[in-house]
PDB file of N, CA and C in Angstrom:
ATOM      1  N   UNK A   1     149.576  11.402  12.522  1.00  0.00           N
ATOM      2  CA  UNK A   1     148.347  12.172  12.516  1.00  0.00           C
ATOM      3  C   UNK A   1     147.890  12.348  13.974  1.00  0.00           C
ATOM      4  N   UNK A   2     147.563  14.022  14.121  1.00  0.00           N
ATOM      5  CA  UNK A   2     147.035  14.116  15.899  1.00  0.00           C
ATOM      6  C   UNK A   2     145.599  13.367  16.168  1.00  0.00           C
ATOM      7  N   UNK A   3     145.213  12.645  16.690  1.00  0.00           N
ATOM      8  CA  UNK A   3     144.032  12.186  17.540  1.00  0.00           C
ATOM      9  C   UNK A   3     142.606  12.787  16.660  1.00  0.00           C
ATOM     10  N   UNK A   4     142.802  14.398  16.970  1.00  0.00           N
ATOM     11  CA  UNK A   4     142.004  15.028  16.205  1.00  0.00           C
ATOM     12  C   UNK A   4     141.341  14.892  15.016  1.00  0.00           C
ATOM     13  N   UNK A   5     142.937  15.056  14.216  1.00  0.00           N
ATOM     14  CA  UNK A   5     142.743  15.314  12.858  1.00  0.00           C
ATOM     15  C   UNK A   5     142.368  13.481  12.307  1.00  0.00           C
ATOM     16  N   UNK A   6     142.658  12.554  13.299  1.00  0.00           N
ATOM     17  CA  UNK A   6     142.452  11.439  12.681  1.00  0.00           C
ATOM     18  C   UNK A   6     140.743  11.042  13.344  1.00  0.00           C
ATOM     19  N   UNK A   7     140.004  11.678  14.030  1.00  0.00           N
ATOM     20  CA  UNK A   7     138.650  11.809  14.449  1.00  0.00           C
ATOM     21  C   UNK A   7     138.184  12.652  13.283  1.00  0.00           C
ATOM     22  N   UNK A   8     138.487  13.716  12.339  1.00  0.00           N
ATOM     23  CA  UNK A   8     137.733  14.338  11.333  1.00  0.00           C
ATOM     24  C   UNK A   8     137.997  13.541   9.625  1.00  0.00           C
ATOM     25  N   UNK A   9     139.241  12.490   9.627  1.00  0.00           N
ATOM     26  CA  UNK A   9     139.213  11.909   8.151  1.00  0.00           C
ATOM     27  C   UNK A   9     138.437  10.569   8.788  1.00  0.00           C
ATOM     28  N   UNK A  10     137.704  10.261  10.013  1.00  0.00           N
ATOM     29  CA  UNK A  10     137.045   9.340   9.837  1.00  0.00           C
ATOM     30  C   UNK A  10     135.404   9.518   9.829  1.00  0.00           C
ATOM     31  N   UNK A  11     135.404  10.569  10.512  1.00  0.00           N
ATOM     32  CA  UNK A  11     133.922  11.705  10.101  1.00  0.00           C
ATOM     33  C   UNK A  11     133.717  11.470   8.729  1.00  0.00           C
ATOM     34  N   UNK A  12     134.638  12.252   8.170  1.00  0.00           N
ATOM     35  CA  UNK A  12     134.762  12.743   6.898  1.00  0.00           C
ATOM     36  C   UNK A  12     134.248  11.677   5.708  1.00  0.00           C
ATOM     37  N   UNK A  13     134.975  10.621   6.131  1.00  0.00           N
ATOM     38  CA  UNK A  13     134.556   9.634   5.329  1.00  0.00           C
ATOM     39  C   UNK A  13     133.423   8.538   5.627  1.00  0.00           C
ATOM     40  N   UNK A  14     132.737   8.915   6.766  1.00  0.00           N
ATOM     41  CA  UNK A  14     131.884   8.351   7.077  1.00  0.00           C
ATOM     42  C   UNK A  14     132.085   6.931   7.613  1.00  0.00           C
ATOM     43  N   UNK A  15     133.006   6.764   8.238  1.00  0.00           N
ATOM     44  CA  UNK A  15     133.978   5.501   8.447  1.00  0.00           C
ATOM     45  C   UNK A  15     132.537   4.543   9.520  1.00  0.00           C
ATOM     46  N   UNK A  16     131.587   4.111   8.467  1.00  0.00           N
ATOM     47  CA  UNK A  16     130.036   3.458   9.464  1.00  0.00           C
ATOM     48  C   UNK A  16     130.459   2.833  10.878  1.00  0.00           C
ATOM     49  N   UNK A  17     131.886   1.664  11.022  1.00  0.00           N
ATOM     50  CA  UNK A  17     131.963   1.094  12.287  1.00  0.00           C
ATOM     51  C   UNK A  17     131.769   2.287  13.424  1.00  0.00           C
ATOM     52  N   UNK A  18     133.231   3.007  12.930  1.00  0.00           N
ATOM     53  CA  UNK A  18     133.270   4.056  14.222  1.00  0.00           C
ATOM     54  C   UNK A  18     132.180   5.333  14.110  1.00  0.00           C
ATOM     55  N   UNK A  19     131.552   5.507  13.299  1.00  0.00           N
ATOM     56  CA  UNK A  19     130.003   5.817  13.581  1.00  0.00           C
ATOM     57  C   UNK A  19     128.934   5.785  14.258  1.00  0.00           C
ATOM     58  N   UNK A  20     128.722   4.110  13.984  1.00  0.00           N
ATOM     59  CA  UNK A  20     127.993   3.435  14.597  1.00  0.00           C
ATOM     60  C   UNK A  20     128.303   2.955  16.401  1.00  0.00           C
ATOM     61  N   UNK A  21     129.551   2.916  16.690  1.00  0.00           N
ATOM     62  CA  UNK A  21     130.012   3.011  17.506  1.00  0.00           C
ATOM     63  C   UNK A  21     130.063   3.931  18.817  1.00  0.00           C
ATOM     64  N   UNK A  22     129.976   5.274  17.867  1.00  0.00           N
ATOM     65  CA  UNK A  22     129.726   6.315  18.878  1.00  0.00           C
ATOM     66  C   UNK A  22     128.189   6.828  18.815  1.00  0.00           C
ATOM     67  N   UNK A  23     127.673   6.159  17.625  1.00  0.00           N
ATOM     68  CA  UNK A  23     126.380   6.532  18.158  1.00  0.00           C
ATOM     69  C   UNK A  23     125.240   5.449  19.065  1.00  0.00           C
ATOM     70  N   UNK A  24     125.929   4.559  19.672  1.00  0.00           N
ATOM     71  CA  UNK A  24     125.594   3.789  20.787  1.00  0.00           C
ATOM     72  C   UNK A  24     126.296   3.560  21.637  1.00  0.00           C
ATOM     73  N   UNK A  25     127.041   4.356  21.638  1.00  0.00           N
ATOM     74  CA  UNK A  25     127.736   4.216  23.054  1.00  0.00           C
ATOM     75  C   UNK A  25     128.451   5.699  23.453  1.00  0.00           C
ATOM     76  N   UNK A  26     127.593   5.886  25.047  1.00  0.00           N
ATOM     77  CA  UNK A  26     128.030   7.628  25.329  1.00  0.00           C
ATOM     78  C   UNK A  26     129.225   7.442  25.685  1.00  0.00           C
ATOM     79  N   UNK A  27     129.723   6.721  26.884  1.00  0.00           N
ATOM     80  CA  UNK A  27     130.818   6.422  27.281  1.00  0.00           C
ATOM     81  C   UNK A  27     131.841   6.888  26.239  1.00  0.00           C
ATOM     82  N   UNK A  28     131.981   5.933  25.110  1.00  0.00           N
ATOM     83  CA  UNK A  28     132.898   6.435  23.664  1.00  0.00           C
ATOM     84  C   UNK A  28     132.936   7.721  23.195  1.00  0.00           C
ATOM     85  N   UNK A  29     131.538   8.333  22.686  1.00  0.00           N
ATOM     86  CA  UNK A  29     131.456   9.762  22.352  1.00  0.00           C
ATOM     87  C   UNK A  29     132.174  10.881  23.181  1.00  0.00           C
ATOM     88  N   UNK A  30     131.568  10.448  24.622  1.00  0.00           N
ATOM     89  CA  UNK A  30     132.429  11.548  25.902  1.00  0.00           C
ATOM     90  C   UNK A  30     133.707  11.865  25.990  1.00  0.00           C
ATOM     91  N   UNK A  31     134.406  10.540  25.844  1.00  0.00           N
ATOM     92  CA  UNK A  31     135.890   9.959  25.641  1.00  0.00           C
ATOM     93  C   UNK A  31     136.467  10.756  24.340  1.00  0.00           C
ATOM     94  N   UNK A  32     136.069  10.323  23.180  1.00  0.00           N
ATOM     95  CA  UNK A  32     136.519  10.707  21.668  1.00  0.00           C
ATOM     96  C   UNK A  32     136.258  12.698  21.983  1.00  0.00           C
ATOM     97  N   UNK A  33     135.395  12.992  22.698  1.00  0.00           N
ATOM     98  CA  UNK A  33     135.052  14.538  21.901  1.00  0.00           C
ATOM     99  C   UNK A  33     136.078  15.350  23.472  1.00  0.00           C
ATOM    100  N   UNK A  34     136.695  14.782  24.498  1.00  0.00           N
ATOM    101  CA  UNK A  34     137.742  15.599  24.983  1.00  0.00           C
ATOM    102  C   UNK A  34     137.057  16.405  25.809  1.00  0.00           C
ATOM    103  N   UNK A  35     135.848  16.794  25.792  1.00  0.00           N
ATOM    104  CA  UNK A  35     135.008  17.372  27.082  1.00  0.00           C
ATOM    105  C   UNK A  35     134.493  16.975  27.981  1.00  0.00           C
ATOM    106  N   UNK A  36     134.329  17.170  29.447  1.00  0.00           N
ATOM    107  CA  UNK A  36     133.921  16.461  30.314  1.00  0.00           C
ATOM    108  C   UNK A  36     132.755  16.629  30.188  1.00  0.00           C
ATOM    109  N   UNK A  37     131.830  15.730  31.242  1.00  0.00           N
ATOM    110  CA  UNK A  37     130.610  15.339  31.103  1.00  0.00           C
ATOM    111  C   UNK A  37     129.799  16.648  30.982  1.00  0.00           C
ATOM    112  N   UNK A  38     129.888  17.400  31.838  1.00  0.00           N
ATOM    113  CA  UNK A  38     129.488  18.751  32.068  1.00  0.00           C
ATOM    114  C   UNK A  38     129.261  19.484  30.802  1.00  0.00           C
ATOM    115  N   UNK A  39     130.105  19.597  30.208  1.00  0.00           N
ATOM    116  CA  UNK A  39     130.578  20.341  28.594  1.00  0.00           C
ATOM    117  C   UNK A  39     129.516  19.804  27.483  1.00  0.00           C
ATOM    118  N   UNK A  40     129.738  18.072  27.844  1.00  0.00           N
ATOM    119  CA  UNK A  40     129.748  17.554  26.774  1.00  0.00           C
ATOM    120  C   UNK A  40     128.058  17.505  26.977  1.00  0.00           C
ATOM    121  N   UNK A  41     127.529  17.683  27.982  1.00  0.00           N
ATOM    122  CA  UNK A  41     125.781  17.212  28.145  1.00  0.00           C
ATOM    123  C   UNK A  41     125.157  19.080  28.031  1.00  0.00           C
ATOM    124  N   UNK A  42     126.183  20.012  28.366  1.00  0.00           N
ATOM    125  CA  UNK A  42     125.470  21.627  27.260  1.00  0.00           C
ATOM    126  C   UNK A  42     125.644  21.529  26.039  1.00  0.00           C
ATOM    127  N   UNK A  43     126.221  20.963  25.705  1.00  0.00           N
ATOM    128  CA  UNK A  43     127.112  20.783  23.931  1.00  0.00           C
ATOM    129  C   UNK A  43     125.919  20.083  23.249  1.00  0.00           C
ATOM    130  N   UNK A  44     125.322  18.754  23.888  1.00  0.00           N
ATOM    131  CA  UNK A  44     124.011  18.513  23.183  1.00  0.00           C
ATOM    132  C   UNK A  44     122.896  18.913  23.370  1.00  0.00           C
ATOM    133  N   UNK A  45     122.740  19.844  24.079  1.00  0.00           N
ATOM    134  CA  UNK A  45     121.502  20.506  24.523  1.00  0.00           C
ATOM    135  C   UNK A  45     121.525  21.593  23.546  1.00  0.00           C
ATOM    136  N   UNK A  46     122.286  22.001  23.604  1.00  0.00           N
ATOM    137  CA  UNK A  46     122.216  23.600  21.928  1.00  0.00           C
ATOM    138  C   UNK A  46     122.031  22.614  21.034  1.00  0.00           C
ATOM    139  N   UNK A  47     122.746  21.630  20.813  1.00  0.00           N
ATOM    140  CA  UNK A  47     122.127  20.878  19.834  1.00  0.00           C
ATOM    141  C   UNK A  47     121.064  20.899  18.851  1.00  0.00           C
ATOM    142  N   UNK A  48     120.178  20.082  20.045  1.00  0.00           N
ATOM    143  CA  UNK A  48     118.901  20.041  20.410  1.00  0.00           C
ATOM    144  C   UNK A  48     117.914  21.260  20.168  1.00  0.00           C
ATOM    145  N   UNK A  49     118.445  21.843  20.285  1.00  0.00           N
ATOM    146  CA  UNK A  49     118.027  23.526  20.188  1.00  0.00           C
ATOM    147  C   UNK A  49     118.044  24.093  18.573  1.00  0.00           C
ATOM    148  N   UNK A  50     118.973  23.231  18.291  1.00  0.00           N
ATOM    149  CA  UNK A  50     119.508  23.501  17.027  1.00  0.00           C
ATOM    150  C   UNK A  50     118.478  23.210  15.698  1.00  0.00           C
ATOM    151  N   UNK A  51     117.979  21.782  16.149  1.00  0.00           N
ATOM    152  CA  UNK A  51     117.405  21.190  14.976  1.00  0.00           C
ATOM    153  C   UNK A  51     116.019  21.062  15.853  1.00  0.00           C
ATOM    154  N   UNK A  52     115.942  21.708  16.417  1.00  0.00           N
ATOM    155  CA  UNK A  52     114.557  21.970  17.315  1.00  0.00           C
ATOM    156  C   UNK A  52     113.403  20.447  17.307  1.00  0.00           C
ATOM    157  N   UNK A  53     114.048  19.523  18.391  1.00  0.00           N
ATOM    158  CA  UNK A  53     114.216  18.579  18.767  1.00  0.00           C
ATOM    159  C   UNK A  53     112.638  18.169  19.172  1.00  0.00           C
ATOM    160  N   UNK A  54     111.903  16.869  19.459  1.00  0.00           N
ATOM    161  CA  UNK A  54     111.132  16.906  19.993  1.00  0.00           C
ATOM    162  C   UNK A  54     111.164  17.209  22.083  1.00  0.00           C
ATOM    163  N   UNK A  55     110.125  17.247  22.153  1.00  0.00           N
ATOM    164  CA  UNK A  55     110.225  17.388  24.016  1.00  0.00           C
ATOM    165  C   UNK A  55     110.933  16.171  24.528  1.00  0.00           C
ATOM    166  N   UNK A  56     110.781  14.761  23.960  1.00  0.00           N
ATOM    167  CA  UNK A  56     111.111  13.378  24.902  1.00  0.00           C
ATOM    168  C   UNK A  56     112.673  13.760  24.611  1.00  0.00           C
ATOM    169  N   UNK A  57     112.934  14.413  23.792  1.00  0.00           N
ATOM    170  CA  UNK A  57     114.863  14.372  23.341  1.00  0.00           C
ATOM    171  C   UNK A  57     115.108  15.450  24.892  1.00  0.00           C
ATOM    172  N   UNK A  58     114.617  16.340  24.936  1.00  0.00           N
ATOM    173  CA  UNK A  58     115.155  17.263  26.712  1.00  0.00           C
ATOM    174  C   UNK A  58     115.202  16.680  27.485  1.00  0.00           C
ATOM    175  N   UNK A  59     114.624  15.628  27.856  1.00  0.00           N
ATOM    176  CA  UNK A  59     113.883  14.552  28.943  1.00  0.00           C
ATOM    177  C   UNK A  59     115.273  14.292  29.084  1.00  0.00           C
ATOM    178  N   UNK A  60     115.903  13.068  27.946  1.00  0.00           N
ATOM    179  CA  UNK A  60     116.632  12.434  28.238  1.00  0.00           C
ATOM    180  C   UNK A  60     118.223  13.150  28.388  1.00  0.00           C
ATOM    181  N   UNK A  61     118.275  14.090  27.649  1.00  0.00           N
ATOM    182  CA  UNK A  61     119.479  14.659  27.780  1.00  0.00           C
ATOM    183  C   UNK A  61     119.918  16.155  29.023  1.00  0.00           C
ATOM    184  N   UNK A  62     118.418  16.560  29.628  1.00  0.00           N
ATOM    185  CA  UNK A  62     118.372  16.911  30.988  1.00  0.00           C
ATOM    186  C   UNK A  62     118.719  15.748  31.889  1.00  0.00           C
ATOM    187  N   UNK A  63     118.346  14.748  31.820  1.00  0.00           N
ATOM    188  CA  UNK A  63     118.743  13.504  32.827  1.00  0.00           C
ATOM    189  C   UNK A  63     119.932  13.213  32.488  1.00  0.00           C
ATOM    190  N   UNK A  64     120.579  13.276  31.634  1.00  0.00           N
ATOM    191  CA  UNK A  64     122.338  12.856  31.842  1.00  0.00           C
ATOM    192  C   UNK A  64     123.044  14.080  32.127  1.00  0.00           C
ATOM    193  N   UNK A  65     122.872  15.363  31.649  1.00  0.00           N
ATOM    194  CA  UNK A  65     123.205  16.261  31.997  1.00  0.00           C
ATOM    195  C   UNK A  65     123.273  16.530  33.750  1.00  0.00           C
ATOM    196  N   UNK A  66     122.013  16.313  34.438  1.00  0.00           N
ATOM    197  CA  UNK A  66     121.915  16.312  35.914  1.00  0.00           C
ATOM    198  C   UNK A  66     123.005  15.194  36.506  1.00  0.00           C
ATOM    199  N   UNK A  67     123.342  14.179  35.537  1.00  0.00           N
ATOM    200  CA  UNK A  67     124.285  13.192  36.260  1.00  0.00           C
ATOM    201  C   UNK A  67     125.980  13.500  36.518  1.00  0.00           C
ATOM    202  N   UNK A  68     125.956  14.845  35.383  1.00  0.00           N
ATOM    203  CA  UNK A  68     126.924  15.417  35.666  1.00  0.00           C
ATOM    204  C   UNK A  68     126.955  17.024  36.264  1.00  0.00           C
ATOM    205  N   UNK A  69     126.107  16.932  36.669  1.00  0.00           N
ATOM    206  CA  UNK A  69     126.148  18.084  38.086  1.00  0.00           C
ATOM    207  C   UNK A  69     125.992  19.542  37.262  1.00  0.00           C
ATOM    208  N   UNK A  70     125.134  19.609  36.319  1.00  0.00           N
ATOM    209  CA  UNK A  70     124.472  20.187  35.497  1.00  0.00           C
ATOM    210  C   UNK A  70     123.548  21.322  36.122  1.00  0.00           C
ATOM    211  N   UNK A  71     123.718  22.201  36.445  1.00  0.00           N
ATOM    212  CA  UNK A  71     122.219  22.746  37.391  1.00  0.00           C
ATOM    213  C   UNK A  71     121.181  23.221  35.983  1.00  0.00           C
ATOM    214  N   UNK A  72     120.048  23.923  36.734  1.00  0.00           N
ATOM    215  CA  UNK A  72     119.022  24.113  35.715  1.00  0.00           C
ATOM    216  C   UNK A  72     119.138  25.386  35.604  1.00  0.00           C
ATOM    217  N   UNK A  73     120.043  26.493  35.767  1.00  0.00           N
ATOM    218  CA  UNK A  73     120.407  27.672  35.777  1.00  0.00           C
ATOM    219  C   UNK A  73     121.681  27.337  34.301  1.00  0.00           C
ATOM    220  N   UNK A  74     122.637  26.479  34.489  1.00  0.00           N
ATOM    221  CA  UNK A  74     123.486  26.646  33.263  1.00  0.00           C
ATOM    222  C   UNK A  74     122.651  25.436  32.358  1.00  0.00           C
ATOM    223  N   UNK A  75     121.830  24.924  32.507  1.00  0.00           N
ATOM    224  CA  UNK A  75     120.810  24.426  31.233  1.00  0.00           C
ATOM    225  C   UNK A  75     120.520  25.636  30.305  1.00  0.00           C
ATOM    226  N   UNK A  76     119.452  26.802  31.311  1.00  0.00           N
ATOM    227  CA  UNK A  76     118.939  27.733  30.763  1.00  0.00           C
ATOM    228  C   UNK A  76     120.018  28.619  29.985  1.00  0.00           C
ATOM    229  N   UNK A  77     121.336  28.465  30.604  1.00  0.00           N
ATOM    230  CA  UNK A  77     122.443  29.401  29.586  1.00  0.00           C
ATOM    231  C   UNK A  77     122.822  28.997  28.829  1.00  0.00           C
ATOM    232  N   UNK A  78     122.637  27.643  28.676  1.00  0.00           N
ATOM    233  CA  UNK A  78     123.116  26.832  27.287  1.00  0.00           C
ATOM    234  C   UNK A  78     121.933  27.487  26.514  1.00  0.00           C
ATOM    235  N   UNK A  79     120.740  27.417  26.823  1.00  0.00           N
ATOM    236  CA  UNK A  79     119.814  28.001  25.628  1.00  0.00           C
ATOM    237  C   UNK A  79     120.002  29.631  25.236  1.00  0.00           C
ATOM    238  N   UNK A  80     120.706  30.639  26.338  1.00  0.00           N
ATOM    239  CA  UNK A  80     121.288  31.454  26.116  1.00  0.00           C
ATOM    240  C   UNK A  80     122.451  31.661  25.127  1.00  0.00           C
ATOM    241  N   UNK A  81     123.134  30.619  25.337  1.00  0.00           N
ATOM    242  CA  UNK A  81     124.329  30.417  24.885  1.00  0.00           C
ATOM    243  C   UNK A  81     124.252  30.496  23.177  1.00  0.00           C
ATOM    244  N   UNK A  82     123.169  30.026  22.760  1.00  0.00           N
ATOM    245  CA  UNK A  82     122.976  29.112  21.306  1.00  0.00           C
ATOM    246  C   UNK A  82     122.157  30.529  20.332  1.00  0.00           C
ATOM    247  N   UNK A  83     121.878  31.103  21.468  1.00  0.00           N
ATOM    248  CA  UNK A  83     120.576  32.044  21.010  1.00  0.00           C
ATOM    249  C   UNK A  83     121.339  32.995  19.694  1.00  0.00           C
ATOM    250  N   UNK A  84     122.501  33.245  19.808  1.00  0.00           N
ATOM    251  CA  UNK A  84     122.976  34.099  18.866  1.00  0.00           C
ATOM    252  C   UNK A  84     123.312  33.123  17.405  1.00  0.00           C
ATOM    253  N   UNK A  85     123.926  32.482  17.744  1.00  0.00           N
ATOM    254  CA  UNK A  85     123.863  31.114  16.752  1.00  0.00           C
ATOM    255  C   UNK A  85     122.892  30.616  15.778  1.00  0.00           C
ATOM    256  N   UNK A  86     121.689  30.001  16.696  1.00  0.00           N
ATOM    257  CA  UNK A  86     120.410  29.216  15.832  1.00  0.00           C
ATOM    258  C   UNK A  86     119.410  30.089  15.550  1.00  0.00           C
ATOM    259  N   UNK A  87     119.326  31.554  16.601  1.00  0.00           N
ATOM    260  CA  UNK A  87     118.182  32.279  16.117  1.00  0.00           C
ATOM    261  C   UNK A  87     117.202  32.556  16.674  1.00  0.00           C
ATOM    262  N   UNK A  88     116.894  33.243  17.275  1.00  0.00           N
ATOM    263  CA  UNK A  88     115.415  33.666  17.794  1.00  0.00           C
ATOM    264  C   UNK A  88     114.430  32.870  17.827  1.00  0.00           C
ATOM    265  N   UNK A  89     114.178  31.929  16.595  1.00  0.00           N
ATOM    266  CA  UNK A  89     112.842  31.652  16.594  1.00  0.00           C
ATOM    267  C   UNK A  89     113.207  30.675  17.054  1.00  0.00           C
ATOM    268  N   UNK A  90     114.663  29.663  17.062  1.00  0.00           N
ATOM    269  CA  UNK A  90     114.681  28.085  17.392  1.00  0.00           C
ATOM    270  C   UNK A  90     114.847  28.513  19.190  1.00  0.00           C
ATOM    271  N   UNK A  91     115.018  29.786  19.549  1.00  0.00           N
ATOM    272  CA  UNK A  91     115.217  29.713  21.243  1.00  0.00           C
ATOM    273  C   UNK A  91     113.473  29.593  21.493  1.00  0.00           C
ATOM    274  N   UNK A  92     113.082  30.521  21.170  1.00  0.00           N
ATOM    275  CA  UNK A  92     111.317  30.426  21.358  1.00  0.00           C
ATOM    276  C   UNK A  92     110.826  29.196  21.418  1.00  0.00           C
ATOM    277  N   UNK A  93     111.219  28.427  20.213  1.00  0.00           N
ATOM    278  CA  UNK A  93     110.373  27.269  20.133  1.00  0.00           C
ATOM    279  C   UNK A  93     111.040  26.015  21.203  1.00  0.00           C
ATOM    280  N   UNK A  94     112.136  26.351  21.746  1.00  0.00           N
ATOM    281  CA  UNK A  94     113.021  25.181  22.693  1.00  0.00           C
ATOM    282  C   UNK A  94     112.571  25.778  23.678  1.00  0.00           C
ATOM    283  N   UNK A  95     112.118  27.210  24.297  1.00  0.00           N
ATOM    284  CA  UNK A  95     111.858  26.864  25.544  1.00  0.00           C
ATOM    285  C   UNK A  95     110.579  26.636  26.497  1.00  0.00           C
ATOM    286  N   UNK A  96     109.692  26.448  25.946  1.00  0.00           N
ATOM    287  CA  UNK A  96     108.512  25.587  26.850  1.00  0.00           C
ATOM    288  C   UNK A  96     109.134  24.236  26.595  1.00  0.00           C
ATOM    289  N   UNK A  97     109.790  23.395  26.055  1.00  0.00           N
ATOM    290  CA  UNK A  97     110.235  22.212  25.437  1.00  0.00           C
ATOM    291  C   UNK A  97     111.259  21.881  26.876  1.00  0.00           C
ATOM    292  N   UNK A  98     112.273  22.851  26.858  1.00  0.00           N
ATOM    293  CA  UNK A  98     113.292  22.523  27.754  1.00  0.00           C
ATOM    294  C   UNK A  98     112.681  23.059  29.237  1.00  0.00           C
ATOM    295  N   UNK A  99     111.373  24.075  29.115  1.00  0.00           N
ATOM    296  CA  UNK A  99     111.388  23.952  30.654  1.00  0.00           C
ATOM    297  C   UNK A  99     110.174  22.996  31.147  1.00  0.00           C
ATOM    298  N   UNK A 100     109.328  22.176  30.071  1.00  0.00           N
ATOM    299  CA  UNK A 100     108.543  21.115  30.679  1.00  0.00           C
ATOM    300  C   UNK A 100     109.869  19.585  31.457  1.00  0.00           C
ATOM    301  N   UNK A 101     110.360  19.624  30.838  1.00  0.00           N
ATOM    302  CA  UNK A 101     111.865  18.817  31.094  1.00  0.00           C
ATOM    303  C   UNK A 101     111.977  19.147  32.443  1.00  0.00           C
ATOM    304  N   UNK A 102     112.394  20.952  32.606  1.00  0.00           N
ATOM    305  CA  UNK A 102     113.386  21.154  33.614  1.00  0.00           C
ATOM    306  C   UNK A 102     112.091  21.393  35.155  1.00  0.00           C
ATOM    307  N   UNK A 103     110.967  20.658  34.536  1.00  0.00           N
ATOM    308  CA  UNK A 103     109.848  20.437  35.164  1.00  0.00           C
ATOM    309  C   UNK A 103     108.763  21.833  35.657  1.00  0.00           C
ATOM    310  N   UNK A 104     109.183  22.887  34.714  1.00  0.00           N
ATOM    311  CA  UNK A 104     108.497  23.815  34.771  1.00  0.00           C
ATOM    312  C   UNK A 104     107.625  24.262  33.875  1.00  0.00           C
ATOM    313  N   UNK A 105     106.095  24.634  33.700  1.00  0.00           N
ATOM    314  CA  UNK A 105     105.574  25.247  32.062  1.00  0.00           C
ATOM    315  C   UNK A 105     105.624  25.761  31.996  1.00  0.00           C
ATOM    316  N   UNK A 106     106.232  26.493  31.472  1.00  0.00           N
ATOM    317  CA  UNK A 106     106.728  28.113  31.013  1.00  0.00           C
ATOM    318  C   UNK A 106     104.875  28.468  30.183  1.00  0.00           C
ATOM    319  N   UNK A 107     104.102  27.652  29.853  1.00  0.00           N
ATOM    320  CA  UNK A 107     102.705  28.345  29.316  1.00  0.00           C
ATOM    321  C   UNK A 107     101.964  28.480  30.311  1.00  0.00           C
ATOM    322  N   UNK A 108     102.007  27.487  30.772  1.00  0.00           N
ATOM    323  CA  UNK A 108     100.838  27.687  32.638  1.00  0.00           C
ATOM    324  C   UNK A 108     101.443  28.766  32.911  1.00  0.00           C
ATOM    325  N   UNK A 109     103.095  29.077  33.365  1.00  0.00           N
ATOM    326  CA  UNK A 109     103.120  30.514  33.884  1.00  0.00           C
ATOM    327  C   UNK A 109     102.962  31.642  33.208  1.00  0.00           C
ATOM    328  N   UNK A 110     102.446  31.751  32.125  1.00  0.00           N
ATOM    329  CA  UNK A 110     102.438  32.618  31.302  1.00  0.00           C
ATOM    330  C   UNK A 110     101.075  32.909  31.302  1.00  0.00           C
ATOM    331  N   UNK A 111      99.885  32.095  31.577  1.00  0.00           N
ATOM    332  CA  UNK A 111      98.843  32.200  31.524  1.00  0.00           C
ATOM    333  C   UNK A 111      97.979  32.886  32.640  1.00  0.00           C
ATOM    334  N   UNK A 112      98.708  32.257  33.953  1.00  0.00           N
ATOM    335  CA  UNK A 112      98.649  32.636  35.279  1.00  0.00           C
ATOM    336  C   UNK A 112      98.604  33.797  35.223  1.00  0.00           C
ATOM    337  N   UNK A 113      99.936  34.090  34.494  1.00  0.00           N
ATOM    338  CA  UNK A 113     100.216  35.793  34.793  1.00  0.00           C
ATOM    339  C   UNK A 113      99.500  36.720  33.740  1.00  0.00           C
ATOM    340  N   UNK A 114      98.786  36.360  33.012  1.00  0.00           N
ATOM    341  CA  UNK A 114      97.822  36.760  32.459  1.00  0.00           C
ATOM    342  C   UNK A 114      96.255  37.359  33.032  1.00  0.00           C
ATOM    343  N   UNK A 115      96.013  36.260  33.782  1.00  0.00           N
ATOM    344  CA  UNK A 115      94.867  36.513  34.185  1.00  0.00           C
ATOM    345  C   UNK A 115      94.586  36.903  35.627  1.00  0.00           C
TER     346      UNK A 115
END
């Protein structure tokens, strides 16, 4: 069995050790999913986007993302990226979320430029 296909019959079956395993430890997850850090820290950011996450979840996954040399230009294209995918309304609602994170308010500037 390829690597792969033996990472989806243990998904599949919910195999709790190696579950539990990768869900405390990034090191493992990074390793098991074959993408480098880079990949693998946009990959959870659509995520995030996905199930329209609270704000402290950007925090932390902008900060590992930056550890892999992440800029805040391909952050913002990951939310590009997803937009056709999750939908209009989940990009709307992720981005004051992801740009208080990326240390910007997208409502203060919106307000500014309002008045």
């Amino acid at each position: 069995m390829e690597p792969h296909e033996r990472i989806l019959c243990r998904l599949a079956i919910r195999e709790d050790a190696y579950v539990d395993f990768l869900l405390t430890n990034h090191n493992a997850t990074l390793s098991a999913s074959s993408l480098d850090g880079k990949a693998h820290s946009l990959v959870r950011l659509g995520a995030l986007v996905a199930i329209d996450a609270a704000p402290a979840s950007y925090l932390e996954a902008i900060d590992r993302a930056r550890l892999y040399g992440v800029s805040d230009d391909e952050i913002v294209g990951a939310l590009l990226a997803v937009l056709p995918s999750v939908g209009v309304t989940r990009v709307v609602a992720a981005t004051p979320k992801l740009g208080l994170a990326l240390g910007y308010d997208v409502s203060a500037a919106l307000e500014s430029r309002d008045n």
